[in-house]
C-alpha atoms as a PDB file:
ATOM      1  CA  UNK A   1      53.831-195.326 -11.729  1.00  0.00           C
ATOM      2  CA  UNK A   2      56.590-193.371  -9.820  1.00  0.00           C
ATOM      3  CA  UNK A   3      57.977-194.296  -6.482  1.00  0.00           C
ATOM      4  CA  UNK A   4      55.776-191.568  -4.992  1.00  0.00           C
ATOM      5  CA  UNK A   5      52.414-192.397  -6.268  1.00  0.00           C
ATOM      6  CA  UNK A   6      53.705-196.115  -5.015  1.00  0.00           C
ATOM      7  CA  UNK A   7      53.910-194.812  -1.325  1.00  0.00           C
ATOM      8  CA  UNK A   8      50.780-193.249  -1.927  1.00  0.00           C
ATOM      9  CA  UNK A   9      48.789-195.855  -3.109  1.00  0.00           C
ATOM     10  CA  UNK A  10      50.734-198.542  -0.312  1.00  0.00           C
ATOM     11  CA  UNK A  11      49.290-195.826   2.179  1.00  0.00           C
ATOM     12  CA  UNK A  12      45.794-195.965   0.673  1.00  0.00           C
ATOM     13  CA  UNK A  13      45.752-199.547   0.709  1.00  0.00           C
ATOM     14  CA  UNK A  14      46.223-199.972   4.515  1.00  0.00           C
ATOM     15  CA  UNK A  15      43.269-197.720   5.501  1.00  0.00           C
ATOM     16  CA  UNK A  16      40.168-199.722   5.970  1.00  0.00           C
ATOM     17  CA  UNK A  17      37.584-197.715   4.035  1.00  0.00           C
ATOM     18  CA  UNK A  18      39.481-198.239   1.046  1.00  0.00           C
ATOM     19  CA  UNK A  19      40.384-202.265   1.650  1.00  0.00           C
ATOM     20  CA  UNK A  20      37.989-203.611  -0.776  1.00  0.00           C
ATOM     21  CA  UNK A  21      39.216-201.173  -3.634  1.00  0.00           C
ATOM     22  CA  UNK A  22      40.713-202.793  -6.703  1.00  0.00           C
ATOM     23  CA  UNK A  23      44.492-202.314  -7.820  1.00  0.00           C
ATOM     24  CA  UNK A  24      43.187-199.676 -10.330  1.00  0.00           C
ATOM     25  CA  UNK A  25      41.172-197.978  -8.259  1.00  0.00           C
ATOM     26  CA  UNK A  26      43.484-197.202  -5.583  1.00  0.00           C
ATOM     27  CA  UNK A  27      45.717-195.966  -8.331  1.00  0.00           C
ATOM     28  CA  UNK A  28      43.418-193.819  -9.591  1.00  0.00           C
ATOM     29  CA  UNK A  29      43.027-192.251  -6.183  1.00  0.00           C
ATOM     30  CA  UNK A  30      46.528-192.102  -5.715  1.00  0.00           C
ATOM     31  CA  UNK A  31      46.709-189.824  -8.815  1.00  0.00           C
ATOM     32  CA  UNK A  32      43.849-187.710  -7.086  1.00  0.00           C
ATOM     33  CA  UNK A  33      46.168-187.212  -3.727  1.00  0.00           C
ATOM     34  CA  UNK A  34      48.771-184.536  -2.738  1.00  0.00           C
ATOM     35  CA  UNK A  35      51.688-184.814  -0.353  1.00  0.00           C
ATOM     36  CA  UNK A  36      52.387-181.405   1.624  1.00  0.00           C
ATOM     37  CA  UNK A  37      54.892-181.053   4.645  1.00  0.00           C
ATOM     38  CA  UNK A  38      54.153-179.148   8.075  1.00  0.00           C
ATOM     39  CA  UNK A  39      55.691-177.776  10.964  1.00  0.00           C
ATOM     40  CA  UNK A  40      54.131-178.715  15.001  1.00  0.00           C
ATOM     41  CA  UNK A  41      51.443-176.480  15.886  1.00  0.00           C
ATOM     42  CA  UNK A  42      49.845-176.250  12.140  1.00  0.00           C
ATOM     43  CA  UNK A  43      46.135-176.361  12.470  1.00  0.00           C
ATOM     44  CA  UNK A  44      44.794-178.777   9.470  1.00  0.00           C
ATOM     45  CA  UNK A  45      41.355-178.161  10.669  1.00  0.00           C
ATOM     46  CA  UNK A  46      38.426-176.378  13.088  1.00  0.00           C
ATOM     47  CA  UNK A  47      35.123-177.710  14.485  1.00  0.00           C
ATOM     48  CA  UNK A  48      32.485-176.557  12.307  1.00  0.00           C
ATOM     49  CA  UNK A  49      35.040-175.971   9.619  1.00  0.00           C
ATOM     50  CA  UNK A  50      34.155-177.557   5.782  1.00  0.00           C
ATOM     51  CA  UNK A  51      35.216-180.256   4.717  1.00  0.00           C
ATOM     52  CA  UNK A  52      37.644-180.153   1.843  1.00  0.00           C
ATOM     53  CA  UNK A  53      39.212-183.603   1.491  1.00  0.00           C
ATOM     54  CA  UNK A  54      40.900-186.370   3.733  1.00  0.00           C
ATOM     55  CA  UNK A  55      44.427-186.230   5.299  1.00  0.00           C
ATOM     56  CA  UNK A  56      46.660-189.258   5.634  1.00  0.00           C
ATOM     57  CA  UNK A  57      49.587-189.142   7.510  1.00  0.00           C
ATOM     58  CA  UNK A  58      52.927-190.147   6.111  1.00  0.00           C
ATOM     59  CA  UNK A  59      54.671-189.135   9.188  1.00  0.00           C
ATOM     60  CA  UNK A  60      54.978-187.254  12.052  1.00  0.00           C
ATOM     61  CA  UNK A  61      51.421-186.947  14.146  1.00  0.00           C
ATOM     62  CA  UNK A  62      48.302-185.254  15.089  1.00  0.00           C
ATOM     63  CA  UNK A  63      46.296-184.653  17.728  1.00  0.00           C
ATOM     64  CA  UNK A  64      42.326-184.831  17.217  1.00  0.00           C
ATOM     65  CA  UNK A  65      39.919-182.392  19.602  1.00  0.00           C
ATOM     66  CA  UNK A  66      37.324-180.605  20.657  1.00  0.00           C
ATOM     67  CA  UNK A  67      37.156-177.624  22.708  1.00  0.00           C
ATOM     68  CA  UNK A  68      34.205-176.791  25.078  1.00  0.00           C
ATOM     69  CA  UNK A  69      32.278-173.438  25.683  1.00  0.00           C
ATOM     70  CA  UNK A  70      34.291-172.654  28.550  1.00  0.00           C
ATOM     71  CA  UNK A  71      37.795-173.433  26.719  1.00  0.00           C
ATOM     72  CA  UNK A  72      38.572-176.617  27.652  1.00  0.00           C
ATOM     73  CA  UNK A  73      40.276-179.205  25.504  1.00  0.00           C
ATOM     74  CA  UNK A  74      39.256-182.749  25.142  1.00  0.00           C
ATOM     75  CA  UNK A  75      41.534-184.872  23.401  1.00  0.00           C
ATOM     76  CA  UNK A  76      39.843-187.598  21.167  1.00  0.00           C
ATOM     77  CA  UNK A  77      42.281-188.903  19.481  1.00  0.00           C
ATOM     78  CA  UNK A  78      45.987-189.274  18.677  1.00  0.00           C
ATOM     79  CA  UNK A  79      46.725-190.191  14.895  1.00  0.00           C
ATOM     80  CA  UNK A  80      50.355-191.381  13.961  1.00  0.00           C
ATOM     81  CA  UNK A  81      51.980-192.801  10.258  1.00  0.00           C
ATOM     82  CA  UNK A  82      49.399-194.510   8.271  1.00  0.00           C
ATOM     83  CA  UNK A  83      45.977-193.062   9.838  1.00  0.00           C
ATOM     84  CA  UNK A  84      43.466-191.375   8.015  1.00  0.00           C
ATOM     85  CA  UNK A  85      42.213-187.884   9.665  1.00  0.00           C
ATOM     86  CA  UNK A  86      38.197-186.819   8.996  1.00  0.00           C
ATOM     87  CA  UNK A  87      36.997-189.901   7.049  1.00  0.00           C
ATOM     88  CA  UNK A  88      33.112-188.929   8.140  1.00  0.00           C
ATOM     89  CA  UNK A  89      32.818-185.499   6.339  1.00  0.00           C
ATOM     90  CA  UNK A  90      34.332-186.819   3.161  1.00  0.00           C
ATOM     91  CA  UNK A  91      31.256-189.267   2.962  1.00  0.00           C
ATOM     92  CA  UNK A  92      28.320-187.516   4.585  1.00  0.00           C
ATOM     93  CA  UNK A  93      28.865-183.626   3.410  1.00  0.00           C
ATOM     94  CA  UNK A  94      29.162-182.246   6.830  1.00  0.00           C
ATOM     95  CA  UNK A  95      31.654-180.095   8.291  1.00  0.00           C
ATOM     96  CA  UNK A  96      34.474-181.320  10.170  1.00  0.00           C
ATOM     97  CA  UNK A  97      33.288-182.700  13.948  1.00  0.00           C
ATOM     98  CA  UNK A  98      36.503-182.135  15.505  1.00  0.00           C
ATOM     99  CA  UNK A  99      39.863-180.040  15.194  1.00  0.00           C
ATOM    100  CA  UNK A 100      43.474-180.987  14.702  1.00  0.00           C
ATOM    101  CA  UNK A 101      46.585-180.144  14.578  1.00  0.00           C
ATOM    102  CA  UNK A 102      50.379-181.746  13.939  1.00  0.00           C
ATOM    103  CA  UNK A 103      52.089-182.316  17.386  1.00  0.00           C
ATOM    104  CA  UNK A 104      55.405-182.465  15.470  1.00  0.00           C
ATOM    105  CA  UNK A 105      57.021-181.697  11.702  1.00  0.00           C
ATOM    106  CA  UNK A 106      54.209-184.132   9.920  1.00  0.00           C
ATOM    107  CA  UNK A 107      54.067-185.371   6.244  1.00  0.00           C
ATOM    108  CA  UNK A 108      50.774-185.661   5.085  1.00  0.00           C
ATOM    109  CA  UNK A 109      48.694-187.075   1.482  1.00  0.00           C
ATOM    110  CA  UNK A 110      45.856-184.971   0.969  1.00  0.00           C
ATOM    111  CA  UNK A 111      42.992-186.271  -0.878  1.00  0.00           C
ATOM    112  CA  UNK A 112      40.393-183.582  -2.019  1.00  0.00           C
ATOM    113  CA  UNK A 113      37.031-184.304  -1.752  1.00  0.00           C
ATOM    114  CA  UNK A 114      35.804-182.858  -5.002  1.00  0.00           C
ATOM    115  CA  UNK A 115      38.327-185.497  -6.575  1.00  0.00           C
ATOM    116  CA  UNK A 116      37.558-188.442  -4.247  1.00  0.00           C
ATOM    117  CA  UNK A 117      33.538-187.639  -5.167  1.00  0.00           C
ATOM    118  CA  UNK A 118      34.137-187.518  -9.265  1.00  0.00           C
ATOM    119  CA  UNK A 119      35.834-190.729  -8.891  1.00  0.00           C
ATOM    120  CA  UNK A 120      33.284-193.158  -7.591  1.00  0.00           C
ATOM    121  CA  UNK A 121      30.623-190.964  -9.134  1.00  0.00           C
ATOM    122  CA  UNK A 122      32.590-191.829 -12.451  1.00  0.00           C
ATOM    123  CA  UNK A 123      33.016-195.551 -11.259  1.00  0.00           C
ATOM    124  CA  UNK A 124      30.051-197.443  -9.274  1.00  0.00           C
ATOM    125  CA  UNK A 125      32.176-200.566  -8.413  1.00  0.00           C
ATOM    126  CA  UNK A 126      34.213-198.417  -6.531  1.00  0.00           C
ATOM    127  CA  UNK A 127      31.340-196.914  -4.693  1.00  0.00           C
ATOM    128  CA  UNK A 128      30.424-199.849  -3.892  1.00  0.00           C
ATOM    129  CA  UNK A 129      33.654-200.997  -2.325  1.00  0.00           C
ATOM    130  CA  UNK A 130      33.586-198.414  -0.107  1.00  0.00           C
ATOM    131  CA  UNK A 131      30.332-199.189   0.805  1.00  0.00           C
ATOM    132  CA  UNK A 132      31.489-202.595   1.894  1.00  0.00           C
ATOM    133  CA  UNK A 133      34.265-200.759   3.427  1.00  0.00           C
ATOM    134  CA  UNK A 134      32.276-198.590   5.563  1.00  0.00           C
ATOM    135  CA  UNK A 135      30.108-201.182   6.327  1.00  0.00           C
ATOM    136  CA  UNK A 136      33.461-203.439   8.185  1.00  0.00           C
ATOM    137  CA  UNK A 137      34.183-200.249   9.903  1.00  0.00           C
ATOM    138  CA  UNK A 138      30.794-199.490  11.153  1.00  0.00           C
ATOM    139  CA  UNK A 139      30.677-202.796  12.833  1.00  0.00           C
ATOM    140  CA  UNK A 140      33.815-202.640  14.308  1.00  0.00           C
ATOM    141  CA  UNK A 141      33.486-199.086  15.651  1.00  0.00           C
ATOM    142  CA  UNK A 142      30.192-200.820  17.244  1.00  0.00           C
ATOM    143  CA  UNK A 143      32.807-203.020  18.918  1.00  0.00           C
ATOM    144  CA  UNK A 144      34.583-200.782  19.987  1.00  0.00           C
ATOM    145  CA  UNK A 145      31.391-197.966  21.964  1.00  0.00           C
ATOM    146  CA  UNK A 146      30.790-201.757  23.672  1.00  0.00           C
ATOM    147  CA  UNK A 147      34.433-202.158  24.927  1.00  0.00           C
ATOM    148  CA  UNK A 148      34.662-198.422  25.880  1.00  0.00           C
ATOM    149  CA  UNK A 149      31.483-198.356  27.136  1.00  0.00           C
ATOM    150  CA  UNK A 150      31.160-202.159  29.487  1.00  0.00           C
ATOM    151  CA  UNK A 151      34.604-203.497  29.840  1.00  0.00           C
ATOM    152  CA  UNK A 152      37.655-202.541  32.353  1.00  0.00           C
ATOM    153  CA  UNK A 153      40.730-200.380  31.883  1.00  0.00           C
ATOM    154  CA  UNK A 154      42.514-203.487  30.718  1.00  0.00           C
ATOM    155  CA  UNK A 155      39.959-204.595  28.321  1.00  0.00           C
ATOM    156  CA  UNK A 156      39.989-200.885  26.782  1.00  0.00           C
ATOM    157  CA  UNK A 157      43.590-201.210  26.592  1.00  0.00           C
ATOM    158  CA  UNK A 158      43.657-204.499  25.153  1.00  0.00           C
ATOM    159  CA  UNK A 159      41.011-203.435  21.879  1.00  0.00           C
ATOM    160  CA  UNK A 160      43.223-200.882  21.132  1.00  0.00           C
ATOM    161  CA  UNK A 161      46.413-202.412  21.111  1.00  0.00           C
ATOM    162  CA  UNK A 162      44.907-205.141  19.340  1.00  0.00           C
ATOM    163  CA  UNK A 163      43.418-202.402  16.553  1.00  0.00           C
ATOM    164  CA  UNK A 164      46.658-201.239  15.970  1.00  0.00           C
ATOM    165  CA  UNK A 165      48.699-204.632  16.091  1.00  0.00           C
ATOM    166  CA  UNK A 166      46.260-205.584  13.154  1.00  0.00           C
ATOM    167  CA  UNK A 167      46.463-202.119  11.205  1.00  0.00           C
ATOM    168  CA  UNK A 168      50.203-201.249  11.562  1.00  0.00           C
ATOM    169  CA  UNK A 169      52.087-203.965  13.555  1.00  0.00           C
ATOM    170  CA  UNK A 170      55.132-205.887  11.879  1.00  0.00           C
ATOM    171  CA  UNK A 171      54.389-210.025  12.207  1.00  0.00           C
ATOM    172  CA  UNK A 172      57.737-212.131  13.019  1.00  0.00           C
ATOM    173  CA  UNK A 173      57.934-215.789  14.370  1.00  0.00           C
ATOM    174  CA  UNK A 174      57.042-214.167  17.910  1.00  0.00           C
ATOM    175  CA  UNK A 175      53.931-212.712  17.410  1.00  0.00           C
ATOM    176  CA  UNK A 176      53.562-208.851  16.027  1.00  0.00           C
ATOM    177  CA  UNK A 177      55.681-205.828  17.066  1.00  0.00           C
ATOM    178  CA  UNK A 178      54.280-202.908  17.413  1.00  0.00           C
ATOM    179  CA  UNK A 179      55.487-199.216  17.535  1.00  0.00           C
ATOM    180  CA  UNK A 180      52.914-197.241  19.727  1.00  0.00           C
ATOM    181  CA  UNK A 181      53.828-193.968  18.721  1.00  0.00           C
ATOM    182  CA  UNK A 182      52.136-192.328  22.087  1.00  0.00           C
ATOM    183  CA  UNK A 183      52.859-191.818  25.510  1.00  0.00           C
ATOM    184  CA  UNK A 184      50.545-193.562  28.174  1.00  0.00           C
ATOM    185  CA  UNK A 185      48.933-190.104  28.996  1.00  0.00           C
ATOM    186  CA  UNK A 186      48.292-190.209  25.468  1.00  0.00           C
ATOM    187  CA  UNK A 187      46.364-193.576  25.869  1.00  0.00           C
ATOM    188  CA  UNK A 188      44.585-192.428  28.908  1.00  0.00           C
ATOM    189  CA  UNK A 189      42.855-190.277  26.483  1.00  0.00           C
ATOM    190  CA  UNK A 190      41.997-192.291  23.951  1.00  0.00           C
ATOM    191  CA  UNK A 191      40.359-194.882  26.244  1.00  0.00           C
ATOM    192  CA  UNK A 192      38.641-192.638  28.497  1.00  0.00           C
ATOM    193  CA  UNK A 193      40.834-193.035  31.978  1.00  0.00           C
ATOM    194  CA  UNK A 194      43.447-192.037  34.051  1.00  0.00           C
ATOM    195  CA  UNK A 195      47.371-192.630  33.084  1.00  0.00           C
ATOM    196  CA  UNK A 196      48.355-194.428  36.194  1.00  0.00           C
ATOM    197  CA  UNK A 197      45.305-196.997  35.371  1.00  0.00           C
ATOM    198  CA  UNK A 198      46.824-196.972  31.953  1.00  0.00           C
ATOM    199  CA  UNK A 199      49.758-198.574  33.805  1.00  0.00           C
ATOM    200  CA  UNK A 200      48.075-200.716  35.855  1.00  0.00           C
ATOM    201  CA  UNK A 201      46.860-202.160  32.715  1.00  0.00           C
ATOM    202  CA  UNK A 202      49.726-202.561  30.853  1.00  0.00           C
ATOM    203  CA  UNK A 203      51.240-204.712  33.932  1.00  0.00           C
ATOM    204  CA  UNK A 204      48.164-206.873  33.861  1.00  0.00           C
ATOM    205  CA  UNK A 205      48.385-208.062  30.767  1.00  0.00           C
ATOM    206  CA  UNK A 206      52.141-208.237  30.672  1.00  0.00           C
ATOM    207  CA  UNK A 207      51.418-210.146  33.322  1.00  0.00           C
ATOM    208  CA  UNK A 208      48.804-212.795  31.666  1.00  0.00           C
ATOM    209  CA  UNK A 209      51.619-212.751  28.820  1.00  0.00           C
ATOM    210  CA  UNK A 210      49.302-210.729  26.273  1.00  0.00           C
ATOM    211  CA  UNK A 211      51.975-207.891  25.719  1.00  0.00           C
ATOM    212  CA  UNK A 212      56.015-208.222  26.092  1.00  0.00           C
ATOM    213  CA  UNK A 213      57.954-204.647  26.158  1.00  0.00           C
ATOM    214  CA  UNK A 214      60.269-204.380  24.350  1.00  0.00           C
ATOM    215  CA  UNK A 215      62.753-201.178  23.715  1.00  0.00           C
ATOM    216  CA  UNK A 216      61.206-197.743  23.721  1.00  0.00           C
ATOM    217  CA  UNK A 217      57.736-197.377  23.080  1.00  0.00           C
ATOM    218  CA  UNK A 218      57.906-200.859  20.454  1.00  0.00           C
ATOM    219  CA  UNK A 219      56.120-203.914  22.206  1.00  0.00           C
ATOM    220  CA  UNK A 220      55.357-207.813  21.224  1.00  0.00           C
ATOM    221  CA  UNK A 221      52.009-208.862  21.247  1.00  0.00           C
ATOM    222  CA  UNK A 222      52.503-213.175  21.394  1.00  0.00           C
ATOM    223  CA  UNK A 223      48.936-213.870  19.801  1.00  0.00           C
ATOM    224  CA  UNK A 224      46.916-211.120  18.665  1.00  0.00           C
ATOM    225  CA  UNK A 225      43.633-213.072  18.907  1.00  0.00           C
ATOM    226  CA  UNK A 226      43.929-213.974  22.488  1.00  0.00           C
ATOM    227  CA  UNK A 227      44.514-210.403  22.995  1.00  0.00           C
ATOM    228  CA  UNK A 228      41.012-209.259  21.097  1.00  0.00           C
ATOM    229  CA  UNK A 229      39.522-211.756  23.123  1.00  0.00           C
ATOM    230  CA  UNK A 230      40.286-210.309  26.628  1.00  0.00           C
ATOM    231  CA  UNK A 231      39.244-206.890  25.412  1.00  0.00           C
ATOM    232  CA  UNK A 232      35.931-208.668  24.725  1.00  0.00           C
ATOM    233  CA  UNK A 233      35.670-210.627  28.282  1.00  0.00           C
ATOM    234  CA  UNK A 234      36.623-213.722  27.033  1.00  0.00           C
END
């Protein structure tokens, strides 16, 4: 396999739909991808738009929104280096929910849909695995509405830090470092709140030793687990 269907499938491997995928499988759909580089302000996708495949970024990142009848612009999401963009119309046959676009020069594997369809149509263990995929995701998402919906600022803030200390954080005899990627105003959105609560958040569970900053935007969480739990109310 060459080095770049290597980074490919690496990439595939970390995103949680595909997690219970075999080695061969995840080659297979590394075969199926394509990598394509684009400048800030490219437009990957529209509301309402169909669906032609999934987008992972390599680098660089993208902002996920929707836009109301009177023009307005609700940010939903931020996406940086190893997220998935549009993982529900791949599955479901629907158009795209939401539209995004690169907020700087962004590096992105495209997997087609028609591809990603003939594959598991072709194979049903792997349909399967993505079944069981799903499935994990589903629950956790359900997490997640419950946190978003019933818990404080901090608590917010602490499931998503948590999320991505356990999808892209870097584990050392410390705890895990993590490179945010995004402002706070950035997090505001994501979580449903102001920025300056997104601050007073941060200090409280600096304070309660749950997060260390570090340089930058990089920060330590100590024990990720404690962390999860405080998001939860425990």
């Amino acid at each position: 396999m060459s080095s770049t269907r290597l980074a490919t499938a690496h990439l595939l491997e970390q995103i949680p739909i595909f997690a219970e995928l075999d080695a061969a499988a995840v080659e297979q759909l590394a075969a199926r991808c394509v990598s394509r580089s684009v400048a800030a302000g490219h437009v990957l996708f529209t509301t309402g738009e169909e669906c032609r495949g999934l987008f992972i970024i390599q680098s660089g990142r993208v902002r996920i929104y929707r836009t109301n009848p009177e023009g307005k612009e609700q940010v939903l999401h931020v996406e940086g280096p190893g997220r998935p963009v549009a993982e529900l119309p791949l599955f479901d046959g629907g158009t795209y929910p939401a539209s995004a676009v690169t907020i700087e020069p962004t590096r992105l594997i495209f997997l087609p849909r028609g591809e990603f369809e003939a594959l598991y149509r072709a194979r049903p263990d792997v349909a399967h695995a993505i079944i069981r995929g799903l499935g994990k995701r589903l629950r956790h998402l359900v997490q997640v509405a419950e946190t978003l919906a019933f818990r404080d600022v901090a608590a917010r803030l602490a499931m998503l830090l948590s999320d991505y200390a356990e999808e892209r954080g870097e584990r050392t005899d410390a705890g895990v470092e993590l490179t945010l990627h995004r402002t706070q105003e950035e997090l505001s959105l994501e979580i449903g709140t102001a920025r300056e609560s997104v601050s007073r958040a941060m200090r409280q569970l600096k304070h309660r030793g749950l997060i260390e900053p570090l340089d930058g935007d990089r920060l330590r969480i100590p024990d990720v687990a404690r962390l999860r739990a405080r998001a939860q109310g425990r």
